[in-house]
C-alpha atoms as a PDB file:
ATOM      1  CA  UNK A   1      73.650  89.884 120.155  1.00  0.00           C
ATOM      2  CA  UNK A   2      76.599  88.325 121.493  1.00  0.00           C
ATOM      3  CA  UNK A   3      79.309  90.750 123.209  1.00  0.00           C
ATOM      4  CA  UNK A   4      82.204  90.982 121.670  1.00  0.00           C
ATOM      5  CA  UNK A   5      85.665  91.139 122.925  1.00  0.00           C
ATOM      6  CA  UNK A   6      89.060  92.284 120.888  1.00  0.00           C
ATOM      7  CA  UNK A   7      91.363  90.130 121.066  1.00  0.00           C
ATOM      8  CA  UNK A   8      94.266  92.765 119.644  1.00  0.00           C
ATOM      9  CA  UNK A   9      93.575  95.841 120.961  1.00  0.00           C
ATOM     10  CA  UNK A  10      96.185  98.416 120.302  1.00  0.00           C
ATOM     11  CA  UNK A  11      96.957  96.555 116.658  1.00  0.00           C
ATOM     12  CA  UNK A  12      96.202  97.593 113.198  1.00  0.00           C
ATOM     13  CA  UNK A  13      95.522  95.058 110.554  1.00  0.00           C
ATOM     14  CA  UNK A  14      97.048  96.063 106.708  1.00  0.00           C
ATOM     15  CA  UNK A  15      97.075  94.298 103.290  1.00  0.00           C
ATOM     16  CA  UNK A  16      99.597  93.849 101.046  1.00  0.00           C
ATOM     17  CA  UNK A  17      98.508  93.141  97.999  1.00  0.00           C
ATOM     18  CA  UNK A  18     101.304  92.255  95.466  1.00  0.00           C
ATOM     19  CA  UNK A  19     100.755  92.311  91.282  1.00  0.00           C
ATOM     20  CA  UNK A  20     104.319  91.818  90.151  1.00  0.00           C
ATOM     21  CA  UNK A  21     105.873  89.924  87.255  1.00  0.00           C
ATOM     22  CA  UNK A  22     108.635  89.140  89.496  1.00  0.00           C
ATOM     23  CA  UNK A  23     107.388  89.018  92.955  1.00  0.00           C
ATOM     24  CA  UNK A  24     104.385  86.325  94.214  1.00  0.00           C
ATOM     25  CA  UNK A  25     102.862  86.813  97.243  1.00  0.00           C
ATOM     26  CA  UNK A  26     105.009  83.316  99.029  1.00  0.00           C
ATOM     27  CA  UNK A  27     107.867  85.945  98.287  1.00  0.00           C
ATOM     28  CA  UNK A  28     106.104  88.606 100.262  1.00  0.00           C
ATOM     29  CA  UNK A  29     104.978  86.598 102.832  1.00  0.00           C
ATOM     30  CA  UNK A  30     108.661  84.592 103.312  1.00  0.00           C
ATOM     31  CA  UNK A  31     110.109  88.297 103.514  1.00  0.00           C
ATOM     32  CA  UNK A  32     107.452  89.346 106.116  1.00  0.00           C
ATOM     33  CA  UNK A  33     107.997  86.225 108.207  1.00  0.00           C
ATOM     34  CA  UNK A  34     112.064  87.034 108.284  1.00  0.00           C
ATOM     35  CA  UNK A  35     111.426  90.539 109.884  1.00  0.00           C
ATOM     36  CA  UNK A  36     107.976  89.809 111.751  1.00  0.00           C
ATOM     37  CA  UNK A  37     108.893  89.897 115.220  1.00  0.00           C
ATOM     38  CA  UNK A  38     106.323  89.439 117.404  1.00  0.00           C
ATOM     39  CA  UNK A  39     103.930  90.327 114.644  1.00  0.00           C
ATOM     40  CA  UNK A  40     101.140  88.627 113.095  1.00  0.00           C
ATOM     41  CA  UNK A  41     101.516  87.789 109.291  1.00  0.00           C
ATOM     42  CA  UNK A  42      99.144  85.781 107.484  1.00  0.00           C
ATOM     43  CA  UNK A  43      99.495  84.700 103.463  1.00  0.00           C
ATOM     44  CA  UNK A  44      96.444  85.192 101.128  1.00  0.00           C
ATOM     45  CA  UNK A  45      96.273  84.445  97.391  1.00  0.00           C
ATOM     46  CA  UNK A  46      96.646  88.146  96.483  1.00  0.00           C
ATOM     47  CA  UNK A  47      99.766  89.171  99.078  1.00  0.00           C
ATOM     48  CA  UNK A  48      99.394  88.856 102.876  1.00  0.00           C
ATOM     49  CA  UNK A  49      97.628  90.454 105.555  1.00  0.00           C
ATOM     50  CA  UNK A  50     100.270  92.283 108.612  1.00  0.00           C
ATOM     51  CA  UNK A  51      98.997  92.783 112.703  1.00  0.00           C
ATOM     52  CA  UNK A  52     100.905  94.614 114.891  1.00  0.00           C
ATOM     53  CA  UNK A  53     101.610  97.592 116.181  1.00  0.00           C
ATOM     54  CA  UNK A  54     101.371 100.569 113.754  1.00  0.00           C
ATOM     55  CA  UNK A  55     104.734 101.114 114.047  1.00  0.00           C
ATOM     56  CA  UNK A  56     105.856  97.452 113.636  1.00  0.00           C
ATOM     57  CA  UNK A  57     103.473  97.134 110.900  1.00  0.00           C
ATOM     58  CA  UNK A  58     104.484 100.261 108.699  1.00  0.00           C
ATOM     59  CA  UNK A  59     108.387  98.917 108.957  1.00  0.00           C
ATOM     60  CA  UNK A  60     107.313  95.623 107.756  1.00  0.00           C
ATOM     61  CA  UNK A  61     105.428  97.879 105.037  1.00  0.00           C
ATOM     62  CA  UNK A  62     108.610 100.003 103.954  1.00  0.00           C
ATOM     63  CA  UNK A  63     110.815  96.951 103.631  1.00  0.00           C
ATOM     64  CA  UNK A  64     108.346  94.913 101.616  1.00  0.00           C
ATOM     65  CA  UNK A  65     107.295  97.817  99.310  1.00  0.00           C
ATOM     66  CA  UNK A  66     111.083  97.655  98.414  1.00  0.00           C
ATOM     67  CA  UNK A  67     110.816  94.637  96.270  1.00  0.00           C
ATOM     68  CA  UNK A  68     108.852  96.036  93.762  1.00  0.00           C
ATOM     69  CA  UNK A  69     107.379  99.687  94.491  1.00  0.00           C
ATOM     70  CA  UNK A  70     105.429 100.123  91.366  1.00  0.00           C
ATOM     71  CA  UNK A  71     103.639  96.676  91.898  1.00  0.00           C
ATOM     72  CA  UNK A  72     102.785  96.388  95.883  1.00  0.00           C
ATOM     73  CA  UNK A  73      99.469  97.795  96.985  1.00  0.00           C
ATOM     74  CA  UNK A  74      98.853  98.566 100.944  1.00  0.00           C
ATOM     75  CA  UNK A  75      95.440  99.538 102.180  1.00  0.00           C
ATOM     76  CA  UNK A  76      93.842  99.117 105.943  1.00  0.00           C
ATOM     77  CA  UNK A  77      91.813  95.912 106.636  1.00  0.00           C
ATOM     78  CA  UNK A  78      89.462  96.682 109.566  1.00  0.00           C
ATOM     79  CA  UNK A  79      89.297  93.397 111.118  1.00  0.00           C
ATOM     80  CA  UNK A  80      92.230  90.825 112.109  1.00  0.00           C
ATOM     81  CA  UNK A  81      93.054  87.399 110.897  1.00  0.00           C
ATOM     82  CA  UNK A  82      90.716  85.399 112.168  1.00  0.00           C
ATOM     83  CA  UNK A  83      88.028  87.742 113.907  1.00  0.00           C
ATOM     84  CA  UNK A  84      84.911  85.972 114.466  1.00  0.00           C
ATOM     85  CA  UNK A  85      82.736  88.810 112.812  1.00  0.00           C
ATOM     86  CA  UNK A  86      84.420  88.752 109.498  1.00  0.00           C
ATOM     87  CA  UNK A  87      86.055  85.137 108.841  1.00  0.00           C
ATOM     88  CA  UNK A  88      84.324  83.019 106.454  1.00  0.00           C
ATOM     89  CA  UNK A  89      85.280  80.263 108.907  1.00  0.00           C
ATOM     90  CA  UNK A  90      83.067  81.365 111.309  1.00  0.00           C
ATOM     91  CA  UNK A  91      80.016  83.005 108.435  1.00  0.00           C
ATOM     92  CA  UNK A  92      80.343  80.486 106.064  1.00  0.00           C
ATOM     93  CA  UNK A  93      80.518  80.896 101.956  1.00  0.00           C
ATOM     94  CA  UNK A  94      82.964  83.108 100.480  1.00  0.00           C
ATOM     95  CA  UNK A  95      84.672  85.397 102.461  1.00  0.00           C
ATOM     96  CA  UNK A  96      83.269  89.210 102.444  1.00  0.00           C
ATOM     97  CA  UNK A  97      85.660  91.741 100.268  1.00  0.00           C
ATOM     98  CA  UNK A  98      86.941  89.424  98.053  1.00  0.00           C
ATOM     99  CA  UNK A  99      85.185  90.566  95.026  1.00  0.00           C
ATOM    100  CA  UNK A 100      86.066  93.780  95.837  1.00  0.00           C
ATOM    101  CA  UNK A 101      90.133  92.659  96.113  1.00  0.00           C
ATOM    102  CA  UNK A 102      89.517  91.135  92.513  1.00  0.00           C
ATOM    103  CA  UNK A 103      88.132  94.515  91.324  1.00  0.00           C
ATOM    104  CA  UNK A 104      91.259  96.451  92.570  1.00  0.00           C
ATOM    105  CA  UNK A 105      93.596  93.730  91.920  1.00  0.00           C
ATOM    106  CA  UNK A 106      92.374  93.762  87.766  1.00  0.00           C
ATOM    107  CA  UNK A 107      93.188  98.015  88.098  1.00  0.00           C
ATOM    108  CA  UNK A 108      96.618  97.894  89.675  1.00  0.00           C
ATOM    109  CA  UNK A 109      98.308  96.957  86.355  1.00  0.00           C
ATOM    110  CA  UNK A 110      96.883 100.428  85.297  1.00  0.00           C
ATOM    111  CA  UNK A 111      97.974 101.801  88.548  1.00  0.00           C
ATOM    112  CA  UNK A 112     101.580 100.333  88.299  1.00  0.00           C
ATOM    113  CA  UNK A 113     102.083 101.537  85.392  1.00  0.00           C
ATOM    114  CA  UNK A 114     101.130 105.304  86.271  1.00  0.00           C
ATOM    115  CA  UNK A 115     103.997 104.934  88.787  1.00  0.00           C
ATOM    116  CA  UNK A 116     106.659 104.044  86.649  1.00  0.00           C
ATOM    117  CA  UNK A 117     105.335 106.510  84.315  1.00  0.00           C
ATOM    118  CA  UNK A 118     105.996 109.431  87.194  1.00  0.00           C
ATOM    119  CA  UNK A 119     109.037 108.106  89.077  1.00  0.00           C
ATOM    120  CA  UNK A 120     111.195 109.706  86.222  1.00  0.00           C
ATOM    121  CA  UNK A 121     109.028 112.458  85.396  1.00  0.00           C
ATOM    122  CA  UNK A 122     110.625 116.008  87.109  1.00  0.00           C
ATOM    123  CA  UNK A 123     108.106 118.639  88.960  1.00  0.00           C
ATOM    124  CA  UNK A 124     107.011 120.328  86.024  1.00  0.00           C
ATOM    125  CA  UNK A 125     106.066 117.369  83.437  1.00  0.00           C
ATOM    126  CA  UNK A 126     104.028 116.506  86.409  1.00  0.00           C
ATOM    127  CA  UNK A 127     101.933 119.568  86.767  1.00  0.00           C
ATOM    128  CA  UNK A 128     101.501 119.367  82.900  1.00  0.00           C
ATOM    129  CA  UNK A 129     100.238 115.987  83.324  1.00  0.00           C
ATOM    130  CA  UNK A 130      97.869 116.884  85.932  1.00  0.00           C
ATOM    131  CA  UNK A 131      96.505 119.570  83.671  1.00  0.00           C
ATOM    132  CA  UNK A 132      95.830 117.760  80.695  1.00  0.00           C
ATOM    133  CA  UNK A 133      94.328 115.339  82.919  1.00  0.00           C
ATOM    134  CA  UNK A 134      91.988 117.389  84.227  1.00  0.00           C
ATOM    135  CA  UNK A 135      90.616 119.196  80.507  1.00  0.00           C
ATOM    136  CA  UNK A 136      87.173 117.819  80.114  1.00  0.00           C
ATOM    137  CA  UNK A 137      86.946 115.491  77.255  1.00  0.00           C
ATOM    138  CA  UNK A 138      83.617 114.757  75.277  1.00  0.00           C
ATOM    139  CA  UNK A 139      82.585 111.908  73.022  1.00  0.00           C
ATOM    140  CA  UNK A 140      82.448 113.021  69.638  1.00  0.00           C
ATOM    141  CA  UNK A 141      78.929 111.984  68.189  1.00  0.00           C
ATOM    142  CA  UNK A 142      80.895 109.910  65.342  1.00  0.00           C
ATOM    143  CA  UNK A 143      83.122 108.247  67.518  1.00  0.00           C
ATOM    144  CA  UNK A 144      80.075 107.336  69.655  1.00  0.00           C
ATOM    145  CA  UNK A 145      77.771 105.868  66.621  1.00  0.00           C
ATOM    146  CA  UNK A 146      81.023 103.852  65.901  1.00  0.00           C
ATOM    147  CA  UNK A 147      80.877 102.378  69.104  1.00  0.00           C
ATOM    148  CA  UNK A 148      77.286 101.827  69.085  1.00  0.00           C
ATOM    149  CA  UNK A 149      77.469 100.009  65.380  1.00  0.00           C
ATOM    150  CA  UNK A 150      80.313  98.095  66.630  1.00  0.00           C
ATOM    151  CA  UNK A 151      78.187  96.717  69.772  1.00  0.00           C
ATOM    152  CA  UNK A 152      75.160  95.839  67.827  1.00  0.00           C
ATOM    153  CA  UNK A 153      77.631  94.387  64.991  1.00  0.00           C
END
């Protein structure tokens, strides 16, 4: 196995993933690029990828997420641009993770709209919510044969 060597040590490596009506990810990315400094931004179909220092990276994070705060995703990528164990450049095919990107990417819609739902909601419509949310809820057998009559319909 061939040694490997990091070539950002002391970085971390985040996502941004953007599903927005009214922001694409060339709007995240031209935003990221006028407050980079010194850090490493790179544009990807669903929002763009930030390396830096944590520090450099999470302001980059706060003044993106202010474009649209019900609609911009961030999660921790493990690897950076470009790292020779991960990049399909260097593997070949499609890259690794992207199905799983598509999988989140189709949720956040559900996800966005939970926010806006709760940015208005005070303290206590929020611990009902949580309640009902967590009352166990079964299938009623009708409801159920419905479904199945529908699928073999």
């Amino acid at each position: 196995m061939k040694e490997y060597t990091p070539g950002y040590v002391g970085t971390v490596t985040r996502y941004v993933f953007v599903d927005s009506p009214t922001v694409t990810p060339q709007d995240l990315a031209i935003a990221a690029y006028e407050v980079a400094m010194g850090v490493m931004i790179k544009e990807t179909c669903f929002g763009v990828m930030i390396t830096g220092t944590a520090d450099e990276v999470r302001r980059i994070e706060e003044m993106l997420r202010r474009l649209d705060p019900h609609h911009i995703f961030i999660k921790d990528r493990g690897f950076p641009p470009g790292d020779e164990r991960r990049c399909r450049a260097n593997l070949g095919g499609s890259r690794p993770g992207y199905l799983g990107h598509e999988f989140e990417m189709q949720i956040a819609r559900f996800i966005s709209h939970g926010l806006k739902e709760t940015d208005t909601m005070k303290e206590n419509d929020l611990r009902k919510a949580i309640e009902t949310g967590k009352k166990e809820r079964f299938l009623d057998i009708e409801e159920l044969a419905s479904l199945i009559d529908t699928e073999e319909a």
